[in-house]
N, C-alpha and C. Protein backbone atom coordinates (compact mmCIF):
# COMPACT_ATOMS: atom_id res chain seq x y z
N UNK A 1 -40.56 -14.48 -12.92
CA UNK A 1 -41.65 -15.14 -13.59
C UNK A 1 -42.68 -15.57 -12.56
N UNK A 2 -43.98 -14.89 -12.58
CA UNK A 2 -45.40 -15.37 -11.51
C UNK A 2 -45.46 -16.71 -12.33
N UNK A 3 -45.72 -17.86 -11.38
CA UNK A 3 -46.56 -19.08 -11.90
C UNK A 3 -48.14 -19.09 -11.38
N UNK A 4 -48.96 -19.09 -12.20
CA UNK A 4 -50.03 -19.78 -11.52
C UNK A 4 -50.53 -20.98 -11.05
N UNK A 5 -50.83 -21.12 -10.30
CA UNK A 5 -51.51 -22.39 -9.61
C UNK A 5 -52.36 -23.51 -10.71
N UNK A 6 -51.92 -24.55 -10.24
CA UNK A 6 -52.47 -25.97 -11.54
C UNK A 6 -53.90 -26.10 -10.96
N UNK A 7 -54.44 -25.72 -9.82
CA UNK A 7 -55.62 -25.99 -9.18
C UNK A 7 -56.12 -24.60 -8.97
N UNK A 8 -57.44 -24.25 -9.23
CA UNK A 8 -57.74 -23.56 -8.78
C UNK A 8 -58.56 -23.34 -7.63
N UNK A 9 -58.45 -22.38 -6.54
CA UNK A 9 -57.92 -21.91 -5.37
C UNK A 9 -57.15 -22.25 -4.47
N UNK A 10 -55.92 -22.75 -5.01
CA UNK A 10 -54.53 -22.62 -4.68
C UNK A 10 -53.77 -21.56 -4.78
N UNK A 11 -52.48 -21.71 -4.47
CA UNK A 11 -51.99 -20.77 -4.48
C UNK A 11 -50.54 -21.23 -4.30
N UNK A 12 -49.21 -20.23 -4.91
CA UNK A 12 -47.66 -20.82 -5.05
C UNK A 12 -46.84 -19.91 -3.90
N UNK A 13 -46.65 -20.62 -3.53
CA UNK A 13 -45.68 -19.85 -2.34
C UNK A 13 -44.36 -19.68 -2.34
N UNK A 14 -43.40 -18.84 -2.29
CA UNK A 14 -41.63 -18.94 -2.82
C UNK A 14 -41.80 -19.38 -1.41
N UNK A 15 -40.52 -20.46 -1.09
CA UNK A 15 -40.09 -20.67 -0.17
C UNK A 15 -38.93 -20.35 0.18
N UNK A 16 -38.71 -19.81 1.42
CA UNK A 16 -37.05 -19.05 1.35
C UNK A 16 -36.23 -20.35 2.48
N UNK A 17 -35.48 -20.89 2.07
CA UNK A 17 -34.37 -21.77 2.25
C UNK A 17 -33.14 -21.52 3.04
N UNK A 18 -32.90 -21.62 4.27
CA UNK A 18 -31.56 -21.73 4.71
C UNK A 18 -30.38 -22.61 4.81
N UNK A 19 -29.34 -21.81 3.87
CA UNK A 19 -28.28 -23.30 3.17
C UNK A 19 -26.83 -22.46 3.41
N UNK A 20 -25.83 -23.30 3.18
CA UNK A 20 -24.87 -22.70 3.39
C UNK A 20 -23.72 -22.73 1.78
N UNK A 21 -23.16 -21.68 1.83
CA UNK A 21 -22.41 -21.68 0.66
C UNK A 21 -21.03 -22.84 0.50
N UNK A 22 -20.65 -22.52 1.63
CA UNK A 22 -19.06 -23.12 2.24
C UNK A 22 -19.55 -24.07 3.59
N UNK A 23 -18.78 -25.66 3.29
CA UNK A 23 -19.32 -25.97 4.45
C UNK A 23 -18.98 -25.77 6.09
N UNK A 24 -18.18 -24.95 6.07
CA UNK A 24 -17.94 -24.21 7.10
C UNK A 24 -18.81 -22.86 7.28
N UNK A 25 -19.20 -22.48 6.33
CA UNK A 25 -19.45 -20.75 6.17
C UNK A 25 -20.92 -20.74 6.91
N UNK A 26 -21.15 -19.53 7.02
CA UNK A 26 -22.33 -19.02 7.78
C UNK A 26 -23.63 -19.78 6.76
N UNK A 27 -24.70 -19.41 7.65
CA UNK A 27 -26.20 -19.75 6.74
C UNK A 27 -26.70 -18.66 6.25
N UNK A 28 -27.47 -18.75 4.96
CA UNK A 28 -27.42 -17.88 4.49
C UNK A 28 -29.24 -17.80 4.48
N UNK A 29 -30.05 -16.94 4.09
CA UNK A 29 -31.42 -17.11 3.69
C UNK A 29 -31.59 -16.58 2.00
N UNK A 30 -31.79 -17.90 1.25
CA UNK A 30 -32.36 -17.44 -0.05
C UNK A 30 -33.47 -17.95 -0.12
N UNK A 31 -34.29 -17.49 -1.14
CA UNK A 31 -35.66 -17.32 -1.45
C UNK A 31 -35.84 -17.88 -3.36
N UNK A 32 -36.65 -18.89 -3.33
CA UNK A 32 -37.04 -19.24 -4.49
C UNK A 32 -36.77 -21.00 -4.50
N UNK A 33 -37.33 -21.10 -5.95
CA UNK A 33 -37.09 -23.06 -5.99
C UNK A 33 -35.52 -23.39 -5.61
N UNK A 34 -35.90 -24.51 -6.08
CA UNK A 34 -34.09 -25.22 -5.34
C UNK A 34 -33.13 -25.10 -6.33
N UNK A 35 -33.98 -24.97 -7.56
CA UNK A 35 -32.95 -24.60 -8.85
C UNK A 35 -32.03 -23.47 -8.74
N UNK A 36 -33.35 -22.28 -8.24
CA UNK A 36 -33.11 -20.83 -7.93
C UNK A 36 -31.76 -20.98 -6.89
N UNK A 37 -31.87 -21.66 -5.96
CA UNK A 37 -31.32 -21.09 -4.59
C UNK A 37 -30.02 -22.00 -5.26
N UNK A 38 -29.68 -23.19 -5.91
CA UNK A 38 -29.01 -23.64 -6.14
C UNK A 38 -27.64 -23.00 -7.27
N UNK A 39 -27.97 -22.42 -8.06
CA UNK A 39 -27.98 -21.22 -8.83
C UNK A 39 -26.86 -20.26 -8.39
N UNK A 40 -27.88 -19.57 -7.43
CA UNK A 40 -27.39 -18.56 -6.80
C UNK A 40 -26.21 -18.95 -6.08
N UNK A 41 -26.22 -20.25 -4.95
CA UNK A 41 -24.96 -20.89 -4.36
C UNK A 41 -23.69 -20.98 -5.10
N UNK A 42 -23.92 -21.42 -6.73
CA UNK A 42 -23.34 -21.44 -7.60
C UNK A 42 -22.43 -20.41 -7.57
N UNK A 43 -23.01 -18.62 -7.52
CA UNK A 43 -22.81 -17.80 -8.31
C UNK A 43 -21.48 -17.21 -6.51
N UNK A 44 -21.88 -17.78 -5.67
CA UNK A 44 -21.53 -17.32 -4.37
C UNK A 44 -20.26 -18.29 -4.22
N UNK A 45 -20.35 -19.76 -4.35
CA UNK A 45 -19.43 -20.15 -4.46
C UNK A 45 -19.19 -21.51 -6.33
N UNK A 46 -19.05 -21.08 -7.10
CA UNK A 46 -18.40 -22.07 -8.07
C UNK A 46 -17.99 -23.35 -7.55
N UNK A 47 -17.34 -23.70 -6.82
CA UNK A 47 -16.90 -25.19 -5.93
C UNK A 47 -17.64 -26.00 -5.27
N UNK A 48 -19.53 -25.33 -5.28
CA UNK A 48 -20.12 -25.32 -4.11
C UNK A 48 -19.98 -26.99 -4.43
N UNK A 49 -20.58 -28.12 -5.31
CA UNK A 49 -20.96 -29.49 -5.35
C UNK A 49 -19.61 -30.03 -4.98
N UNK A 50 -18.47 -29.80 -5.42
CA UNK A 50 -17.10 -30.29 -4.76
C UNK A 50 -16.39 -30.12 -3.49
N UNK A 51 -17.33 -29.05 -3.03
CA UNK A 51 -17.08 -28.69 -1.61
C UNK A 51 -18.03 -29.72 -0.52
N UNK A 52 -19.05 -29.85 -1.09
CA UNK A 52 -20.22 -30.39 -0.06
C UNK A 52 -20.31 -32.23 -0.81
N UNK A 53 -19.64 -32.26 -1.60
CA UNK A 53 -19.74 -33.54 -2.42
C UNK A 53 -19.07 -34.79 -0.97
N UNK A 54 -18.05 -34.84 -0.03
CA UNK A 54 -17.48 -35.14 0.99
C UNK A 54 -18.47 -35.47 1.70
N UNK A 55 -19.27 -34.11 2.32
CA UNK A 55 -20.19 -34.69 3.35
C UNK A 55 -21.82 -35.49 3.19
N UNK A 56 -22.10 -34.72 1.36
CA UNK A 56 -22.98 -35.88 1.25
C UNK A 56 -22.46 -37.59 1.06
N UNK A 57 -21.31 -37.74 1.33
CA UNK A 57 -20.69 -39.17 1.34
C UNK A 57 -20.93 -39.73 2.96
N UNK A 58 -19.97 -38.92 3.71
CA UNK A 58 -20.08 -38.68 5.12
C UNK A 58 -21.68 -39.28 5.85
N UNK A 59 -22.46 -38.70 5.39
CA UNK A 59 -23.81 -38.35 5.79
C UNK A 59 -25.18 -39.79 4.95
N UNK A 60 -24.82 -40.43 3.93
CA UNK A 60 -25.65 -41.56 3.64
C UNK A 60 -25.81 -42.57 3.99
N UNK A 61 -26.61 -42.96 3.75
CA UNK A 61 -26.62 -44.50 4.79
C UNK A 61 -27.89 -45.04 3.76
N UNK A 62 -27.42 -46.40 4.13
CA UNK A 62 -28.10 -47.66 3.73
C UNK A 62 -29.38 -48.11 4.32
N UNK A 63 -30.55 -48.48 3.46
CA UNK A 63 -31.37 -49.20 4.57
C UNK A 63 -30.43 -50.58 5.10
N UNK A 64 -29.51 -51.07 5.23
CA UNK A 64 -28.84 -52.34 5.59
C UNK A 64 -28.53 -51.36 7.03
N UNK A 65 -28.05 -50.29 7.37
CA UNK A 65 -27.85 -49.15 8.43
C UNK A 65 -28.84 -49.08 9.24
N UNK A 66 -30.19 -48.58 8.61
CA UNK A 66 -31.10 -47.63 9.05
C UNK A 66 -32.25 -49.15 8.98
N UNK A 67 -32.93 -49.52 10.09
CA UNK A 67 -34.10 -50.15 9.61
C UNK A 67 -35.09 -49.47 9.10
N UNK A 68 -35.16 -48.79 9.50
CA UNK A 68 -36.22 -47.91 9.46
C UNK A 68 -36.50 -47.33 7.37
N UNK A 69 -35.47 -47.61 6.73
CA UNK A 69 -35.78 -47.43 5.57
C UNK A 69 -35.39 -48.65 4.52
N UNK A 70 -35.20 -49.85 5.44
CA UNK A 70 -36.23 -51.06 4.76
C UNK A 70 -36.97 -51.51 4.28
N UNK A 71 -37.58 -52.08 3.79
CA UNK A 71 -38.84 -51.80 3.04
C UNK A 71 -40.08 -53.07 4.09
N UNK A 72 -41.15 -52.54 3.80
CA UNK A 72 -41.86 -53.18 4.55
C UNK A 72 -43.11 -53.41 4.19
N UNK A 73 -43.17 -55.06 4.88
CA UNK A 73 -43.86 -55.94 4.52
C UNK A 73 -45.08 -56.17 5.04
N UNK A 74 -46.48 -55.57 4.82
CA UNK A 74 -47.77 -56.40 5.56
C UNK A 74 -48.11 -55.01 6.23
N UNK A 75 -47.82 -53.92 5.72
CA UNK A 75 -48.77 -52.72 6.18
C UNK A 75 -49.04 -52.02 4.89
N UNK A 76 -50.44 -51.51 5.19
CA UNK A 76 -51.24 -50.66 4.26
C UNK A 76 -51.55 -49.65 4.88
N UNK A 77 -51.67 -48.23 3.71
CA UNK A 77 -51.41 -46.67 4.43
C UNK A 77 -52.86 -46.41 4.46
N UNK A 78 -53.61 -45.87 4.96
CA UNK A 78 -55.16 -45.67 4.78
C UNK A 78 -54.97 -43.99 5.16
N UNK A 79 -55.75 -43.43 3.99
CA UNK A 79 -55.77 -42.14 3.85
C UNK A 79 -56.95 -41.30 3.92
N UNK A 80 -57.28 -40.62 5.07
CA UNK A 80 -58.55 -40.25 5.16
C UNK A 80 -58.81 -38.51 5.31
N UNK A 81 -59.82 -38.12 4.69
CA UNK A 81 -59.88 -36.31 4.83
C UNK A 81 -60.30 -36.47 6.34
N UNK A 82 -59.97 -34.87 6.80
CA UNK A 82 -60.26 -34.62 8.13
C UNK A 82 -61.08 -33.15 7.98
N UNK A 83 -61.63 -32.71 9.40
CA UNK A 83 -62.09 -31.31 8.98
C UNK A 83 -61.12 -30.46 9.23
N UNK A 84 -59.89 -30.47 9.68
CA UNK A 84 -58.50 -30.02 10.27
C UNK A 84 -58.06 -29.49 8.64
N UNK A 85 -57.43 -28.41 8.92
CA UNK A 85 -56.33 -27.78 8.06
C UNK A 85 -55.31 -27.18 8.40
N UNK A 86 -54.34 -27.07 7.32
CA UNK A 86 -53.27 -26.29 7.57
C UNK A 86 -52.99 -25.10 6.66
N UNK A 87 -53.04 -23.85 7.26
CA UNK A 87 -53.67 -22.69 6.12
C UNK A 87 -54.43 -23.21 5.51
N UNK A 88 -54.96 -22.99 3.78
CA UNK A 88 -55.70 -23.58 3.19
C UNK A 88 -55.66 -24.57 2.78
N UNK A 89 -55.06 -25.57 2.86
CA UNK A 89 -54.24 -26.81 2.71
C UNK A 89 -55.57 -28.11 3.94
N UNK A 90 -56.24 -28.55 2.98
CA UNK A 90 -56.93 -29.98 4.40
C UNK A 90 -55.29 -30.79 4.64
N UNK A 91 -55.69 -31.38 6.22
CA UNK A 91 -54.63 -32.21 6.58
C UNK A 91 -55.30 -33.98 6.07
N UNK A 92 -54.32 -34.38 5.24
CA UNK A 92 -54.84 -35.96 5.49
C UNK A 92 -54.06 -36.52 6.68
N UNK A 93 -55.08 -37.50 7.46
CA UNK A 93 -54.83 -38.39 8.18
C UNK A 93 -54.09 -39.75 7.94
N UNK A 94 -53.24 -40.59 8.25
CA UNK A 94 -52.31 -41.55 7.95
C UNK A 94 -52.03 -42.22 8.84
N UNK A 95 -52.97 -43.42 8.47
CA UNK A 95 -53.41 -44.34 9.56
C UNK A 95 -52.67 -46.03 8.95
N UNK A 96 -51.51 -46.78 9.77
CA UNK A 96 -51.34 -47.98 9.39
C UNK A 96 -52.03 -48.99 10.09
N UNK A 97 -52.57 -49.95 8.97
CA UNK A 97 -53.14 -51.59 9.88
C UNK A 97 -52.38 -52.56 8.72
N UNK A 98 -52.35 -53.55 9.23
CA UNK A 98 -51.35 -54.76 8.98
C UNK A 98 -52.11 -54.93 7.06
N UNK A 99 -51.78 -55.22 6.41
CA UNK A 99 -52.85 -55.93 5.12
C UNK A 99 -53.23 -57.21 5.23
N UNK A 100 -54.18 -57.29 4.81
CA UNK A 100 -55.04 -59.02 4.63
C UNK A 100 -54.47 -59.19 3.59
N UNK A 101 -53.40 -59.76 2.85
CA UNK A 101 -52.12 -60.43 1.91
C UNK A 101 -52.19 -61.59 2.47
């Protein structure tokens, strides 16, 4: 199924994904949304969410862990166009200063 683009002169790009079936097993390269590639893992391994269900346990963390995903108090994001791009894509700029709160 082609999608077209919600904007026009955009454009949809498949993105091809490197994931693994088994969490031991090799990497694999699939191509398409995450549904797609998710899918397919499915079809490669059936066990795949009970297999990898362990290490997404293994692997989470808390902002009480991580400061860094705390939430935070007394900054504002200021978002500005640039003449810079990336392919056809402008880059915004992302600039923090404290807020007047």
């Amino acid at each position: 199924m082609t999608r077209s683009a919600p904007i026009d002169g955009y454009g949809i790009e498949e993105l091809t994904w490197e994931v693994q079936a088994f969490p031991d097993g090799p990497f694999l390269n699939i191509s398409g949304s995450i549904e797609k590639v998710h899918a397919e893992l499915l079809k490669i391994n059936p066990n795949l969410d009970e297999d990898f269900a362990p290490l997404a346990n293994e692997t989470s963390i808390s902002p009480a862990q991580d400061p860094a995903l705390q939430k935070r108090d007394g900054v504002t994001a200021i978002a500005q166009k640039t003449p810079r791009t990336a392919g056809n894509m402008p880059i915004m700029e992302i600039s923090r200063r404290p807020s007047m709160v």
